[in-house]
PDB file of N, CA and C in Angstrom:
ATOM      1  N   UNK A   1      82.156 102.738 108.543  1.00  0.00           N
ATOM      2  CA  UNK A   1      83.398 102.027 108.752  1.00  0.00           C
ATOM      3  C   UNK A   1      83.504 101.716 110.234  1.00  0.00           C
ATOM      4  N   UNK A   2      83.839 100.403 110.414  1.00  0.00           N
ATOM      5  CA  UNK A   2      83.780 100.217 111.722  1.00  0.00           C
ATOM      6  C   UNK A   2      84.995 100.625 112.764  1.00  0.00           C
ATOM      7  N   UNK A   3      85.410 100.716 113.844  1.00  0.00           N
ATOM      8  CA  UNK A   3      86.409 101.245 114.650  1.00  0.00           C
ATOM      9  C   UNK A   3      87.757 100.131 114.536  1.00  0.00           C
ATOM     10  N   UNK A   4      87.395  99.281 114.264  1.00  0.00           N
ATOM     11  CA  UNK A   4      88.757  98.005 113.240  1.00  0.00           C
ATOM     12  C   UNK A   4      88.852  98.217 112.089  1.00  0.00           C
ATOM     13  N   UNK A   5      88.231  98.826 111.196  1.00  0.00           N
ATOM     14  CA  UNK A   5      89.058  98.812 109.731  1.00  0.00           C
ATOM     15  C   UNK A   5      89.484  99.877 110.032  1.00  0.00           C
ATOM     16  N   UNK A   6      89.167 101.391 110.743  1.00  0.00           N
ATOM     17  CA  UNK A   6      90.399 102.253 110.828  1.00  0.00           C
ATOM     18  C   UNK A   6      91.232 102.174 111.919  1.00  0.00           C
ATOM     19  N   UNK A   7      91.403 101.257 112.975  1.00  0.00           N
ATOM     20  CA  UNK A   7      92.400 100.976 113.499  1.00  0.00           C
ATOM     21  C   UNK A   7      93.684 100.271 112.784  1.00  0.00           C
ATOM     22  N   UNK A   8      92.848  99.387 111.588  1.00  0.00           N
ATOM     23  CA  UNK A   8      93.690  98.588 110.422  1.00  0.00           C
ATOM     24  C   UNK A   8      94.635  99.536 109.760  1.00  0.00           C
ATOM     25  N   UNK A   9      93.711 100.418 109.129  1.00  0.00           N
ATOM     26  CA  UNK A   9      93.929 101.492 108.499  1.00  0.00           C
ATOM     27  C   UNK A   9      95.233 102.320 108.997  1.00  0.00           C
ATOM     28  N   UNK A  10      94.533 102.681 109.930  1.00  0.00           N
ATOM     29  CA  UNK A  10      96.188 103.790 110.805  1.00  0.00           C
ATOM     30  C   UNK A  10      97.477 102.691 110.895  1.00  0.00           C
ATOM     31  N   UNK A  11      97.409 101.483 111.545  1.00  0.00           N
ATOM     32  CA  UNK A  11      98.360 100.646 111.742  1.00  0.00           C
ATOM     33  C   UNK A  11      99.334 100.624 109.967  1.00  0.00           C
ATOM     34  N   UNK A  12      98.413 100.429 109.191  1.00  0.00           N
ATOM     35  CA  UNK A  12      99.263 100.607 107.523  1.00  0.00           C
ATOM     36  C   UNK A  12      99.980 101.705 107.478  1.00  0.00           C
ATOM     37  N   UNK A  13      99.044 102.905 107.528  1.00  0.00           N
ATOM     38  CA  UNK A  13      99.917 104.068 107.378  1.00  0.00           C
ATOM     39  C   UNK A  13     101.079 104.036 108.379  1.00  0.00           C
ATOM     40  N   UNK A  14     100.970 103.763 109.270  1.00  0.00           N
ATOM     41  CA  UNK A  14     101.902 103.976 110.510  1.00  0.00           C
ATOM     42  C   UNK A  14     102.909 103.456 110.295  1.00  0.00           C
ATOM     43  N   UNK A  15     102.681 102.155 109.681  1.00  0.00           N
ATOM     44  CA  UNK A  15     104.207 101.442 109.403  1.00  0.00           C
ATOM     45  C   UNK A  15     104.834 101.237 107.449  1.00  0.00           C
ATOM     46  N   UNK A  16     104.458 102.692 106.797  1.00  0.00           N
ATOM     47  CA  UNK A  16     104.453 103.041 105.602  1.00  0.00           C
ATOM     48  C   UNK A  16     105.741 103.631 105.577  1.00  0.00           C
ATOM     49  N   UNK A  17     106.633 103.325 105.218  1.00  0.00           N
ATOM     50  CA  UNK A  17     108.436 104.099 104.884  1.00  0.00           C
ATOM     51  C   UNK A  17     107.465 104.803 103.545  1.00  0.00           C
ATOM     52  N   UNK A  18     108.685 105.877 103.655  1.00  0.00           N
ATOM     53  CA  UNK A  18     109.488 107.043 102.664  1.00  0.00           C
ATOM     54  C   UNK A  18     109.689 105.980 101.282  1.00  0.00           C
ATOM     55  N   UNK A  19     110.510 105.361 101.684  1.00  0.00           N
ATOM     56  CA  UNK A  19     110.828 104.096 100.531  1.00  0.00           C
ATOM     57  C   UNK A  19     109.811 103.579  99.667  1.00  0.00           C
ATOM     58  N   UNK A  20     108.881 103.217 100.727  1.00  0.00           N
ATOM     59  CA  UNK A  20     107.689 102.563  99.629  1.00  0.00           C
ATOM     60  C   UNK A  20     106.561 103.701  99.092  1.00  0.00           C
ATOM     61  N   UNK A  21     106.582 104.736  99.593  1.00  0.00           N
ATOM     62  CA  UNK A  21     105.457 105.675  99.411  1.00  0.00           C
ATOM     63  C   UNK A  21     106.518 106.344  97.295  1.00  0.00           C
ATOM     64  N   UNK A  22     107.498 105.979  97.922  1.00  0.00           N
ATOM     65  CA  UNK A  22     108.890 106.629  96.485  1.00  0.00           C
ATOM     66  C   UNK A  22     108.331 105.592  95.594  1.00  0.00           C
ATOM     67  N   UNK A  23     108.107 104.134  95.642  1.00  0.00           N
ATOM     68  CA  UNK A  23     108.595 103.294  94.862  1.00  0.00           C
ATOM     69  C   UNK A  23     106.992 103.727  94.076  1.00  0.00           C
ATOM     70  N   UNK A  24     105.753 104.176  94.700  1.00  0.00           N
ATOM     71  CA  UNK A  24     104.226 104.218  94.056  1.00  0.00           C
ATOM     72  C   UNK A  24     105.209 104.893  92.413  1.00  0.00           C
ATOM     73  N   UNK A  25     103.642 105.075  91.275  1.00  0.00           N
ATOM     74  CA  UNK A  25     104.102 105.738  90.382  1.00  0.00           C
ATOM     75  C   UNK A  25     103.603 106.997  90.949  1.00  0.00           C
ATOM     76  N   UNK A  26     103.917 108.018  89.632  1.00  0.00           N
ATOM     77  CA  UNK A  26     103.414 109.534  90.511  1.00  0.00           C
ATOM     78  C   UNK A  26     101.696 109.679  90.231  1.00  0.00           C
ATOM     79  N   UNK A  27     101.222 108.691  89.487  1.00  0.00           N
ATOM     80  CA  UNK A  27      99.722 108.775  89.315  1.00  0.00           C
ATOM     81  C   UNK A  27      99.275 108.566  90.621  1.00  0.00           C
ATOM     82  N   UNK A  28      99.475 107.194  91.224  1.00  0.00           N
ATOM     83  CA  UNK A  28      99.133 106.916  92.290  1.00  0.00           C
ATOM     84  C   UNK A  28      99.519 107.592  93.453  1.00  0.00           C
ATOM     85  N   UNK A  29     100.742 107.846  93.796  1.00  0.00           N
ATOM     86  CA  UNK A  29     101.237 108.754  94.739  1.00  0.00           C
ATOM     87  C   UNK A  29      99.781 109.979  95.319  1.00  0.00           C
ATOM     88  N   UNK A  30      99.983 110.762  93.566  1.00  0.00           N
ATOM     89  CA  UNK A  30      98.726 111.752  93.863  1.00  0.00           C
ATOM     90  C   UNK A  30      97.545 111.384  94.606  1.00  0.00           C
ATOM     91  N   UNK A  31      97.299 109.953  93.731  1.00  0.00           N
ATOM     92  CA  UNK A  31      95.522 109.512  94.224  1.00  0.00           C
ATOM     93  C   UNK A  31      95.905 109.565  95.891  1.00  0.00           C
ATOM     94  N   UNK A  32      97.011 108.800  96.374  1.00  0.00           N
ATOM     95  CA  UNK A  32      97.001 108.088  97.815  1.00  0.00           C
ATOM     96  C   UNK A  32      97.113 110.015  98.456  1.00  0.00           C
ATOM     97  N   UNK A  33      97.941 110.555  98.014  1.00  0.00           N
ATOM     98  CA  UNK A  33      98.059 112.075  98.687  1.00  0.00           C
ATOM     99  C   UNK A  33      96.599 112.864  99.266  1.00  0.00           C
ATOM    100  N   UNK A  34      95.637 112.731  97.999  1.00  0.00           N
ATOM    101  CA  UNK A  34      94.305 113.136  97.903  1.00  0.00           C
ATOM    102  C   UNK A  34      93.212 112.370  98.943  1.00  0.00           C
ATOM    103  N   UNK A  35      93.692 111.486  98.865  1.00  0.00           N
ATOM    104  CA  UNK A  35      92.904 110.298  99.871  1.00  0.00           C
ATOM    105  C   UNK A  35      93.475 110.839 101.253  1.00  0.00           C
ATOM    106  N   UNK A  36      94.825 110.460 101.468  1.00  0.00           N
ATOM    107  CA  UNK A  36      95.230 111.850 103.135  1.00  0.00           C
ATOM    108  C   UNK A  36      94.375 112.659 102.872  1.00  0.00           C
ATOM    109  N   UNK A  37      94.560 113.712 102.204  1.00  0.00           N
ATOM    110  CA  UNK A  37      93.973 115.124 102.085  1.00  0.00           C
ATOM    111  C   UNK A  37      92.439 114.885 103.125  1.00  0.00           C
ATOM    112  N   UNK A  38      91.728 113.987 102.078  1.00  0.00           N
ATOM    113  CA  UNK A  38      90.344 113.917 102.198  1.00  0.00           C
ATOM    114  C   UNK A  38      89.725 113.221 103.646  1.00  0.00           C
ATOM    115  N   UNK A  39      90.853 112.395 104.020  1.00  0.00           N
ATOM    116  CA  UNK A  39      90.885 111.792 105.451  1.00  0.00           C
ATOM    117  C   UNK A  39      90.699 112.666 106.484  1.00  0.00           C
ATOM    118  N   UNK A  40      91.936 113.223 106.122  1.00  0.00           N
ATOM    119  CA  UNK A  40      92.513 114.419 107.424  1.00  0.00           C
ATOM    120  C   UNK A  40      91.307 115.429 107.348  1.00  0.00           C
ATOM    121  N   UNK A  41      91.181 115.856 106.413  1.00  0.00           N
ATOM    122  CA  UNK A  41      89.768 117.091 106.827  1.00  0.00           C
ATOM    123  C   UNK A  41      88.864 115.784 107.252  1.00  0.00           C
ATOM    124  N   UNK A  42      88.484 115.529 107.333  1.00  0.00           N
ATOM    125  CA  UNK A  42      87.231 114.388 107.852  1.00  0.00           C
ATOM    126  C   UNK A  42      87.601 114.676 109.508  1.00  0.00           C
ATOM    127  N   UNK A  43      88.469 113.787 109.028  1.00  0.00           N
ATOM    128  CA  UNK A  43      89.028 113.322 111.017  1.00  0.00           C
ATOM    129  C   UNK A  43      89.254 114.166 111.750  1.00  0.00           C
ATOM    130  N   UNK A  44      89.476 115.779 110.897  1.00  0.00           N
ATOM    131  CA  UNK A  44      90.185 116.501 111.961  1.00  0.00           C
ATOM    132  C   UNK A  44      89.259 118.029 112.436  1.00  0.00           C
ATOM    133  N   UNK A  45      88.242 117.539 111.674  1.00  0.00           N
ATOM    134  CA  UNK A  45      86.899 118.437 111.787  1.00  0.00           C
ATOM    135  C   UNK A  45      86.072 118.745 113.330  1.00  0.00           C
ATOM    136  N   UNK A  46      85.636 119.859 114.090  1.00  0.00           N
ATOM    137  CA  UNK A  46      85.237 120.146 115.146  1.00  0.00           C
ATOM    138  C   UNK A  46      83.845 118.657 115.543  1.00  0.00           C
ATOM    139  N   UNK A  47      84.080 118.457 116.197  1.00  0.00           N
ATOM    140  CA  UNK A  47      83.063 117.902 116.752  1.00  0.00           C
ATOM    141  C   UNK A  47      81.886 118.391 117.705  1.00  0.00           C
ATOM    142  N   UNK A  48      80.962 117.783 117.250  1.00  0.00           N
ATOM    143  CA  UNK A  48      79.528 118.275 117.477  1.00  0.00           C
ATOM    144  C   UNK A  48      78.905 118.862 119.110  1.00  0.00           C
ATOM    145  N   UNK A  49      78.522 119.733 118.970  1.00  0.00           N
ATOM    146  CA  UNK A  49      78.366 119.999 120.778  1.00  0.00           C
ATOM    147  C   UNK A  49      77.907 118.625 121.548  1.00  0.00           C
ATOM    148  N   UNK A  50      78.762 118.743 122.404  1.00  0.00           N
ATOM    149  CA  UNK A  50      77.797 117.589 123.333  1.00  0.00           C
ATOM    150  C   UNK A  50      77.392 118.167 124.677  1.00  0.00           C
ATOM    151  N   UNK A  51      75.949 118.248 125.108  1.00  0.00           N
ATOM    152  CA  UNK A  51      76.359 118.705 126.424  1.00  0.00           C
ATOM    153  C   UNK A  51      76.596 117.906 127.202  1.00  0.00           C
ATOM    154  N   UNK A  52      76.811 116.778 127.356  1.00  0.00           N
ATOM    155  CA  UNK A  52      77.299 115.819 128.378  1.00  0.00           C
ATOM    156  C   UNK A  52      78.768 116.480 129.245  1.00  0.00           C
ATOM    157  N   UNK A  53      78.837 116.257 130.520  1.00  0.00           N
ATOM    158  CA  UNK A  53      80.058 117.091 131.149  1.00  0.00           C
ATOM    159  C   UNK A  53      80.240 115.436 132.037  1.00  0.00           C
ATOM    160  N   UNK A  54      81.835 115.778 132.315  1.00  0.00           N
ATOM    161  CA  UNK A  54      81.588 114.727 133.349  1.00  0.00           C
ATOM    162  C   UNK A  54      83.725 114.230 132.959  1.00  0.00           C
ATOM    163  N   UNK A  55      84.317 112.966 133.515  1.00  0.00           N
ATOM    164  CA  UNK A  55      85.391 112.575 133.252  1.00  0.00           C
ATOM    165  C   UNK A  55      85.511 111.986 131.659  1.00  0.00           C
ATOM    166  N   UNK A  56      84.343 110.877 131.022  1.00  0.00           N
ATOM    167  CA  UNK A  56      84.598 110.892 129.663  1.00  0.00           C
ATOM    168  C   UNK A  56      84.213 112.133 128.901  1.00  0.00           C
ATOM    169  N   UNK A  57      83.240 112.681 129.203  1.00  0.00           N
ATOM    170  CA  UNK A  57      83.898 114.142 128.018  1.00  0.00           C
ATOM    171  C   UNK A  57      85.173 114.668 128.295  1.00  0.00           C
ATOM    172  N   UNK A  58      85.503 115.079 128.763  1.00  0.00           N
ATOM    173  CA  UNK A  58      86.949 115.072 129.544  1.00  0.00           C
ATOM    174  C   UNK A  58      87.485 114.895 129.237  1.00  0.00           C
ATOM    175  N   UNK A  59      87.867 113.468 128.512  1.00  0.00           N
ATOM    176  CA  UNK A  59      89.003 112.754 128.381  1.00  0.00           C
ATOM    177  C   UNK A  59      88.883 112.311 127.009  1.00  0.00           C
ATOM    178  N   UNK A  60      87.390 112.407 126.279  1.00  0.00           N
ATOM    179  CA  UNK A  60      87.680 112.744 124.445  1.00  0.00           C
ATOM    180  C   UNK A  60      87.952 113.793 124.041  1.00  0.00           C
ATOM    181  N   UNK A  61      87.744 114.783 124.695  1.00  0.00           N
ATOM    182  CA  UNK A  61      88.283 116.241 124.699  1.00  0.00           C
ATOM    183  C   UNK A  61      89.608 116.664 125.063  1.00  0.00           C
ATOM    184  N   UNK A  62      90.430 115.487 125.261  1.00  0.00           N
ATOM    185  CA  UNK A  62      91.615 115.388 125.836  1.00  0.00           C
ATOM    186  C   UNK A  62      92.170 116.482 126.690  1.00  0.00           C
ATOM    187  N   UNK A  63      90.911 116.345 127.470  1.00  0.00           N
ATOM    188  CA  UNK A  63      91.802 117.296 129.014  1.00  0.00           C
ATOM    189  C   UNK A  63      92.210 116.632 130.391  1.00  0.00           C
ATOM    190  N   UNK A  64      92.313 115.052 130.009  1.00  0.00           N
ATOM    191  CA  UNK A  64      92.993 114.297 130.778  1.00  0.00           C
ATOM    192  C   UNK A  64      93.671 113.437 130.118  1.00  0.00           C
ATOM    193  N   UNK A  65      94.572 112.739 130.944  1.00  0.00           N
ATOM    194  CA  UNK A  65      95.098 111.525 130.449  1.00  0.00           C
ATOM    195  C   UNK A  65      95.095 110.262 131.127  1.00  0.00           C
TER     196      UNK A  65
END
């Protein structure tokens, strides 16, 4: 997936109301819940040693801003 379809991606969720996530049926609701689920462990998983040191490790490692 390229770094634009999940920039696409987040921008949807981001601007997703309470309202419309209510209006899904509860079949779908689940599927879309499971799909978070399966996202979030993805995305939110340790990343791989790098030994690179320097200001961009740094700053994907968010110890700057």
């Amino acid at each position: 997936m390229s770094i634009a379809v999940a920039a696409k991606i987040s921008a949807l969720l981001d601007g997703l109301s309470l309202e419309q996530l209510n209006e899904l049926p509860p079949v779908e609701r689940r599927r879309f819940a499971a799909l978070c689920r399966h996202w979030h462990h993805l995305a939110d998983r340790p990343q791989k040693a790098d030994p690179k040191a320097g200001v961009l490790a740094d700053l994907r490692d968010g110890r700057h801003e």
